[in-house]
Protein backbone atom coordinates (compact mmCIF):
# COMPACT_ATOMS: atom_id res chain seq x y z
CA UNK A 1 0.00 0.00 0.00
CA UNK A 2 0.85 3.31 -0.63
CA UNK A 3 0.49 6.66 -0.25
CA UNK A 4 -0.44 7.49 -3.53
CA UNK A 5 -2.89 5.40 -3.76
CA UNK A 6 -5.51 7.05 -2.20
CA UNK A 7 -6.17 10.49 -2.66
CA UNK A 8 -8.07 10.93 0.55
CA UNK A 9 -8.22 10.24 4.19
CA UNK A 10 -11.33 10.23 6.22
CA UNK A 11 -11.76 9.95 9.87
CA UNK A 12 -15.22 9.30 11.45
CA UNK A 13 -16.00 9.38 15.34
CA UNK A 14 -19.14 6.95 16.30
CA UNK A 15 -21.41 6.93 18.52
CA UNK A 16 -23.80 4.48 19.93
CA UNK A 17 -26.21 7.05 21.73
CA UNK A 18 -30.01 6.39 21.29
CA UNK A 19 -32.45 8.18 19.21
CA UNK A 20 -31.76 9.42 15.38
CA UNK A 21 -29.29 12.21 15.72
CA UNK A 22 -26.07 12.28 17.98
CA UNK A 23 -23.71 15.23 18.54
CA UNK A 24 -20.97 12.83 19.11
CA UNK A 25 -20.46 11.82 15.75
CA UNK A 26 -17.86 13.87 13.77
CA UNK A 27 -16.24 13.70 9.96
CA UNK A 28 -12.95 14.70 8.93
CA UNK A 29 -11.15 14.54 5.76
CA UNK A 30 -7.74 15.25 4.54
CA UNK A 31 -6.27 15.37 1.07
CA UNK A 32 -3.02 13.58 -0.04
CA UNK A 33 0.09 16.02 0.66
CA UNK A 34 0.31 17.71 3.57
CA UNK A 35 -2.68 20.31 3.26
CA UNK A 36 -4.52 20.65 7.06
CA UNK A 37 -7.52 17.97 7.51
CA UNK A 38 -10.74 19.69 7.26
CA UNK A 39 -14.14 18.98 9.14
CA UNK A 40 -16.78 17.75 6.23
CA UNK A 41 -20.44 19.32 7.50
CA UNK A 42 -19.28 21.25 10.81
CA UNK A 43 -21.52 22.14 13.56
CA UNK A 44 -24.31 19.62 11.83
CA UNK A 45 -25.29 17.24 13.47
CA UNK A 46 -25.11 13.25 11.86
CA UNK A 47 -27.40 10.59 11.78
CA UNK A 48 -25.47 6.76 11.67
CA UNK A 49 -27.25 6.68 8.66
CA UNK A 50 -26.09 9.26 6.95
CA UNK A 51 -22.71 8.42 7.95
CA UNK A 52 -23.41 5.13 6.48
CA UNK A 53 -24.70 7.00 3.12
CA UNK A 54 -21.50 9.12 2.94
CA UNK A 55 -19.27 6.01 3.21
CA UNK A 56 -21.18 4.11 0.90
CA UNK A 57 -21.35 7.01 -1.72
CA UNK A 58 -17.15 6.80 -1.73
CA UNK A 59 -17.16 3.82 -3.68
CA UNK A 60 -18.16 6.19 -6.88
CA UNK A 61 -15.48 8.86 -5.84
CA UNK A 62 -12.40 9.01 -5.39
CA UNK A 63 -10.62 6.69 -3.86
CA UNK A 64 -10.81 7.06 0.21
CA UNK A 65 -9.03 5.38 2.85
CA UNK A 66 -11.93 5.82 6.01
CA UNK A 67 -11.33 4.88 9.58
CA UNK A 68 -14.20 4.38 12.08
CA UNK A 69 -13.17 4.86 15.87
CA UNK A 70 -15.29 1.70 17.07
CA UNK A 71 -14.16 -2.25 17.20
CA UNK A 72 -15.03 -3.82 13.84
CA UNK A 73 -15.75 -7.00 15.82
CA UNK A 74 -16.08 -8.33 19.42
CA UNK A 75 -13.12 -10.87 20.88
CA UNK A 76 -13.51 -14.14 19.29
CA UNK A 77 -10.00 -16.32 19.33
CA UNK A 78 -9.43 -16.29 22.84
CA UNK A 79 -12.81 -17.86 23.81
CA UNK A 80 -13.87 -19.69 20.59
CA UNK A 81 -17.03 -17.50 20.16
CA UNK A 82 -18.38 -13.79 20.29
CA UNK A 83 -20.94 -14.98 22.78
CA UNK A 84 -20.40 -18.28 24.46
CA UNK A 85 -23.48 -20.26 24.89
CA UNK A 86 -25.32 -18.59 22.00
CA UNK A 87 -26.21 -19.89 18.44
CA UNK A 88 -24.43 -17.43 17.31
CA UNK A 89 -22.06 -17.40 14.15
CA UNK A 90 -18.59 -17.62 13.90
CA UNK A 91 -17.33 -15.07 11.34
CA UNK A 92 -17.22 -11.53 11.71
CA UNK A 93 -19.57 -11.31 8.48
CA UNK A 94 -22.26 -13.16 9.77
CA UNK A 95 -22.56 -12.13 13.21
CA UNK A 96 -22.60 -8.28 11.66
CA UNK A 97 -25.94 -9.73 10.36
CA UNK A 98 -26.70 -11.30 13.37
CA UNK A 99 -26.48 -8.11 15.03
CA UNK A 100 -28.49 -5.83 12.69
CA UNK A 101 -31.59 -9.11 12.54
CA UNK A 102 -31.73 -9.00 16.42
CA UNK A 103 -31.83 -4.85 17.12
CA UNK A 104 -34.92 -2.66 16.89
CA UNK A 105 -33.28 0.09 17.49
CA UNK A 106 -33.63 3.53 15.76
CA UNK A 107 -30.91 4.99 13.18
CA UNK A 108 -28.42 1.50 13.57
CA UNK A 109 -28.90 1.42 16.89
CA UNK A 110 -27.89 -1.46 19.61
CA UNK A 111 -28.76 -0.72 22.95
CA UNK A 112 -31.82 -3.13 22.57
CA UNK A 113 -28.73 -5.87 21.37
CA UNK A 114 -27.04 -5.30 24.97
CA UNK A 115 -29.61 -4.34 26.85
CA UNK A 116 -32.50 -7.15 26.29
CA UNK A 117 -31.55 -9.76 23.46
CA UNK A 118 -27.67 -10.49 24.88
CA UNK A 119 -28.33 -8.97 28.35
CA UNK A 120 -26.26 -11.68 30.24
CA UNK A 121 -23.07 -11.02 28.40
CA UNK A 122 -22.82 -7.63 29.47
CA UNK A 123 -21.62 -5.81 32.61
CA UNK A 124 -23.64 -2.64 33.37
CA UNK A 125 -22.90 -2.82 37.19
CA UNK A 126 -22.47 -4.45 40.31
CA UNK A 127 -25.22 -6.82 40.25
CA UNK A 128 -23.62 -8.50 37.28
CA UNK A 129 -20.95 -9.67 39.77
CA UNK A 130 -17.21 -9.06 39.26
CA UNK A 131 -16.29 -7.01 36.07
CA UNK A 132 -13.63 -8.73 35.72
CA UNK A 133 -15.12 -11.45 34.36
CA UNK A 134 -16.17 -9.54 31.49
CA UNK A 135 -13.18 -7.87 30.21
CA UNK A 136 -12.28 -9.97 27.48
CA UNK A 137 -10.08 -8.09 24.99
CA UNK A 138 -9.25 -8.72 21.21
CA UNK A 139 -5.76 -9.25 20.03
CA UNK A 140 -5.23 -6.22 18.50
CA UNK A 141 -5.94 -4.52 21.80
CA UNK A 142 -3.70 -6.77 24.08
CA UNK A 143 -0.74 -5.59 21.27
CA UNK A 144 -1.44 -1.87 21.82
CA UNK A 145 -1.69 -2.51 25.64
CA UNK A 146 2.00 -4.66 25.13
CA UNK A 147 3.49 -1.54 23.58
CA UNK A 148 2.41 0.97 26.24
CA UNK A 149 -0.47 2.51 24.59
CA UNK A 150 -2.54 1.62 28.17
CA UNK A 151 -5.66 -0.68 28.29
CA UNK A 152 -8.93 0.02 25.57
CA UNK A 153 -11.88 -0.54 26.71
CA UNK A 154 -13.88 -4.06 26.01
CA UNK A 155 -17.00 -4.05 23.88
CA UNK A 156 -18.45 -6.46 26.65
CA UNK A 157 -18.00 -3.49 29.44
CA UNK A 158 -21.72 -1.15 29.01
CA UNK A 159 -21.05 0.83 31.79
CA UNK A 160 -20.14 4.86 32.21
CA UNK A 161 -18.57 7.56 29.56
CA UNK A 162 -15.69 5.66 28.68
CA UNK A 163 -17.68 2.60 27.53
CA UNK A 164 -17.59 1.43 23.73
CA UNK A 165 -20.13 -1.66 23.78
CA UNK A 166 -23.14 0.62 22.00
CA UNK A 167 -21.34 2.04 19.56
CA UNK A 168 -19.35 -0.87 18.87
CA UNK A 169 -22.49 -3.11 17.92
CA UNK A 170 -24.27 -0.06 16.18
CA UNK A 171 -21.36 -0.16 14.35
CA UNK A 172 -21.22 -3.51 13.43
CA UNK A 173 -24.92 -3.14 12.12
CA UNK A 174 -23.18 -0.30 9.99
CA UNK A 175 -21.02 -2.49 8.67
CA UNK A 176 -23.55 -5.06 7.35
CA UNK A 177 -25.38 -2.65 5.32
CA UNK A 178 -21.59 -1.54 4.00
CA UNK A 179 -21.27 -5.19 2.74
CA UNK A 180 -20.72 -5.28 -0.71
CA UNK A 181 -20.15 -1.69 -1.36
CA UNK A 182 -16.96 -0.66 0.14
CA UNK A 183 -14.10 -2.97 1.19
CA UNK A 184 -13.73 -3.55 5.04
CA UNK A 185 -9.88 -4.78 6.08
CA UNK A 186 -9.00 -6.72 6.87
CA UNK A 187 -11.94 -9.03 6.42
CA UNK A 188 -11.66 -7.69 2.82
CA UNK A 189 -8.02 -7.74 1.21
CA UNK A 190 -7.22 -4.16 0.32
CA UNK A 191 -8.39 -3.68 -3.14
CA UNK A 192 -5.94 -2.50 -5.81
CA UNK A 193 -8.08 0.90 -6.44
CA UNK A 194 -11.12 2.33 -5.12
CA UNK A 195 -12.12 3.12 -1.39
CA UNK A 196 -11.47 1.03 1.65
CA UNK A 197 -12.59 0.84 5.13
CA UNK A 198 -10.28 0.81 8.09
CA UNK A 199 -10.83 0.41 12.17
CA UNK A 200 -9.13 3.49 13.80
CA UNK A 201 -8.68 3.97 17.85
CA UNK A 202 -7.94 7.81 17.86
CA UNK A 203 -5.97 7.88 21.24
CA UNK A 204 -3.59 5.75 18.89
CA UNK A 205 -2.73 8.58 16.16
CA UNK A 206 -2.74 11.46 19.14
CA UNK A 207 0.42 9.43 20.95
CA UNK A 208 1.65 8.64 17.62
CA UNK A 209 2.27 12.49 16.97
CA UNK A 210 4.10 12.52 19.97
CA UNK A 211 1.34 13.17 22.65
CA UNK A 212 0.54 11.21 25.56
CA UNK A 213 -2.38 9.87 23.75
CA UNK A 214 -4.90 12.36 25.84
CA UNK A 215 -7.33 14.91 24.84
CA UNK A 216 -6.06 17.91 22.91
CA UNK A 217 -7.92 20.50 24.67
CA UNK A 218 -6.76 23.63 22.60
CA UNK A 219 -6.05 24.59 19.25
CA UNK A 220 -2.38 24.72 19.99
CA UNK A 221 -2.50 21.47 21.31
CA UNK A 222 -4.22 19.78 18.38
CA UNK A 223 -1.40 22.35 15.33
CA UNK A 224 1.18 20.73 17.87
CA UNK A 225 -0.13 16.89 16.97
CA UNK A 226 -0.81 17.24 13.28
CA UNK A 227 2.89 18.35 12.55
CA UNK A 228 3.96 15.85 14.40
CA UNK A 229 2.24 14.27 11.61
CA UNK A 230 3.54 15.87 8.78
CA UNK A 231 0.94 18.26 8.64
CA UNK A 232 0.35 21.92 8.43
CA UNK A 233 -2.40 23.47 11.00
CA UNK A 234 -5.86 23.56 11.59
CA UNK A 235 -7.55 26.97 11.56
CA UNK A 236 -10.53 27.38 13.80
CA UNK A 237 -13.14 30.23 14.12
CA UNK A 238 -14.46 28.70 17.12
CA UNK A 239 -13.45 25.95 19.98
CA UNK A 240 -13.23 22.44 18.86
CA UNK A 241 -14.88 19.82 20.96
CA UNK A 242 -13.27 16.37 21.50
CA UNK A 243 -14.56 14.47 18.99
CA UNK A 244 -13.76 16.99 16.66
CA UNK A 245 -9.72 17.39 17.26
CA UNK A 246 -9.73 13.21 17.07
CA UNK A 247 -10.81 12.87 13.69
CA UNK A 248 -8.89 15.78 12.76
CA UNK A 249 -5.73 14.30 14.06
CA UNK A 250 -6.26 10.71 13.20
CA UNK A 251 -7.39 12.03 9.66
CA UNK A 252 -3.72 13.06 8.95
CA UNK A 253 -2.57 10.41 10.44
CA UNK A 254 -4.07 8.04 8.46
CA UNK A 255 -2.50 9.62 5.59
CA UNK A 256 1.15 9.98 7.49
CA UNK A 257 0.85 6.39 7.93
CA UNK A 258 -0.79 4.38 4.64
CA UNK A 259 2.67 3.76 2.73
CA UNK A 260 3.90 1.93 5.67
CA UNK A 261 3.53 -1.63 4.84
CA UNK A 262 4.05 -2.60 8.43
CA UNK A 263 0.50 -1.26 9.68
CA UNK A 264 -1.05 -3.82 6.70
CA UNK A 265 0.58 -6.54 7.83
CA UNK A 266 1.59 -6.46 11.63
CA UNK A 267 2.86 -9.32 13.13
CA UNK A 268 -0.10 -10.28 15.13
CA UNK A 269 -2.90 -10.21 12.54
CA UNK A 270 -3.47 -13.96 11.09
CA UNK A 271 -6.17 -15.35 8.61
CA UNK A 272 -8.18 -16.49 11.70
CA UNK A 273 -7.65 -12.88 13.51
CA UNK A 274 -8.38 -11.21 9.73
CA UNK A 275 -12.12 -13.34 9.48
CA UNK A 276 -13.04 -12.89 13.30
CA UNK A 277 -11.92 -10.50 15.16
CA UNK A 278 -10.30 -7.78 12.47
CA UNK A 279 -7.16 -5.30 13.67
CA UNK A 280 -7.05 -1.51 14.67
CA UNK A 281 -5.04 -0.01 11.68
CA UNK A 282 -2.26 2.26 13.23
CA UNK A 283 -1.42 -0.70 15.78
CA UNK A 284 1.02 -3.35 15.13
């Protein structure tokens, strides 16, 4: 893979919130070179669905390499199965669909996936006994823990601010109506041209620029990331929320880091890993 091959990079911050329109969800794009990443539609606020429309409408453009800050898949290899116990399937391509036939939920929603159907596999407190128990982790996210970037959060933990579980499945419901439209690594081989889909973890690009891999809080703070990934600076009218400097950031660093051959093939990822669980680009 390299640089040149895509003319664009796209960063896209999820969120698994109920109802049809979430504040949390934020687009940024940058061009090939070194130009600043731009926000695509600031100050509105997205629908999943429209996200999923704007994705889906890349595979007529140009081509696009697109992260999504949520995990692709839940943990699979260390266990056997997504959801022990369950009739449940055993690819990441299947239980995508398995997802999106068992939610009722508005706009890609899960909450109804974690909250009724799957209930039992879930930790949303102290009366589901020791959380331990459910902080199962993917490979991907032991390797980023192994090289210091801390501990990410499970898709199994449903509890507080921090927690990724909703998003994760709405996301995975996402990704089943993406089927077919635009490639999804590494369950999909990267294609030779055209767009291609990528799991991102923001904090990942922020310590990658040289940060701590915490939230840039000020526009100084965010110029001081992206030329630490070869990029020239933002210019903002008006304060940035968090969400917003992430996908700027990891937007330019997507594009800092696509002709490095190592991030498409680290050492972890295997065909088992590739079908089941999927990577985070930017970790290897």
């Amino acid at each position: 893979m390299k640089n040149q091959r895509f003319q664009y990079f796209a960063a896209i911050d999820w969120s698994g919130a109920k109802g049809s329109r979430h504040k949390g969800i934020a687009v940024a794009i940058a061009e090939a070179g070194d130009a600043a990443p731009r926000l695509v539609k600031p100050g509105h606020v997205w629908s999943r669905t429209e996200a999923l429309d704007w994705i889906a409408a890349l595979a007529d453009g140009p081509p696009t390499l697109v992260g999504m800050d949520f995990s692709f898949a839940p943990p699979f290899v260390g266990r056997g199965a997504y959801l022990p116990g369950e009739a449940a399937p055993d690819d990441a391509r299947a239980f995508w669909a398995f997802v999106d036939a068992a939610c009722e939920d508005e706009d890609l929603g899960a909450a109804s996936f974690l909250e009724r159907s799957y209930r039992r596999h879930f930790y949303f407190g102290k009366a589901d006994g020791t959380k331990a128990d459910f902080m199962h982790l993917r490979a991907c996210e032991a390797a980023f823990n192994a090289t210091g970037g801390g501990k990410p959060s499970t898709v199994f933990d449903a509890i507080g601010a921090a927690q990724v579980a909703k998003a994760s499945f709405a996301g995975m419901r996402l990704l089943h109506h993406l089927a077919g439209r635009v490639p999804i690594w590494p369950f999909d081989p990267p294609p030779a041209k055209g767009s291609l889909l990528v799991e991102i973890y923001c904090r990942a690009f922020i310590r990658m620029s040289g940060g701590r891999g915490l939230k840039l809080r000020s526009l100084a703070d965010l110029n001081t990331a992206l030329a630490g990934l070869g990029s020239r600076p933002f210019a903002a009218d008006r304060s940035l929320a968090d969400h917003e400097t992430d996908v700027l950031v990891t937007a330019a660093g997507l594009r800092h880091i696509a002709e490095d051959a190592g991030y498409w093939h680290p050492a972890g990822l295997d065909a088992r890993l590739a079908r089941t669980e999927g990577w985070t680009f930017g970790v290897r």
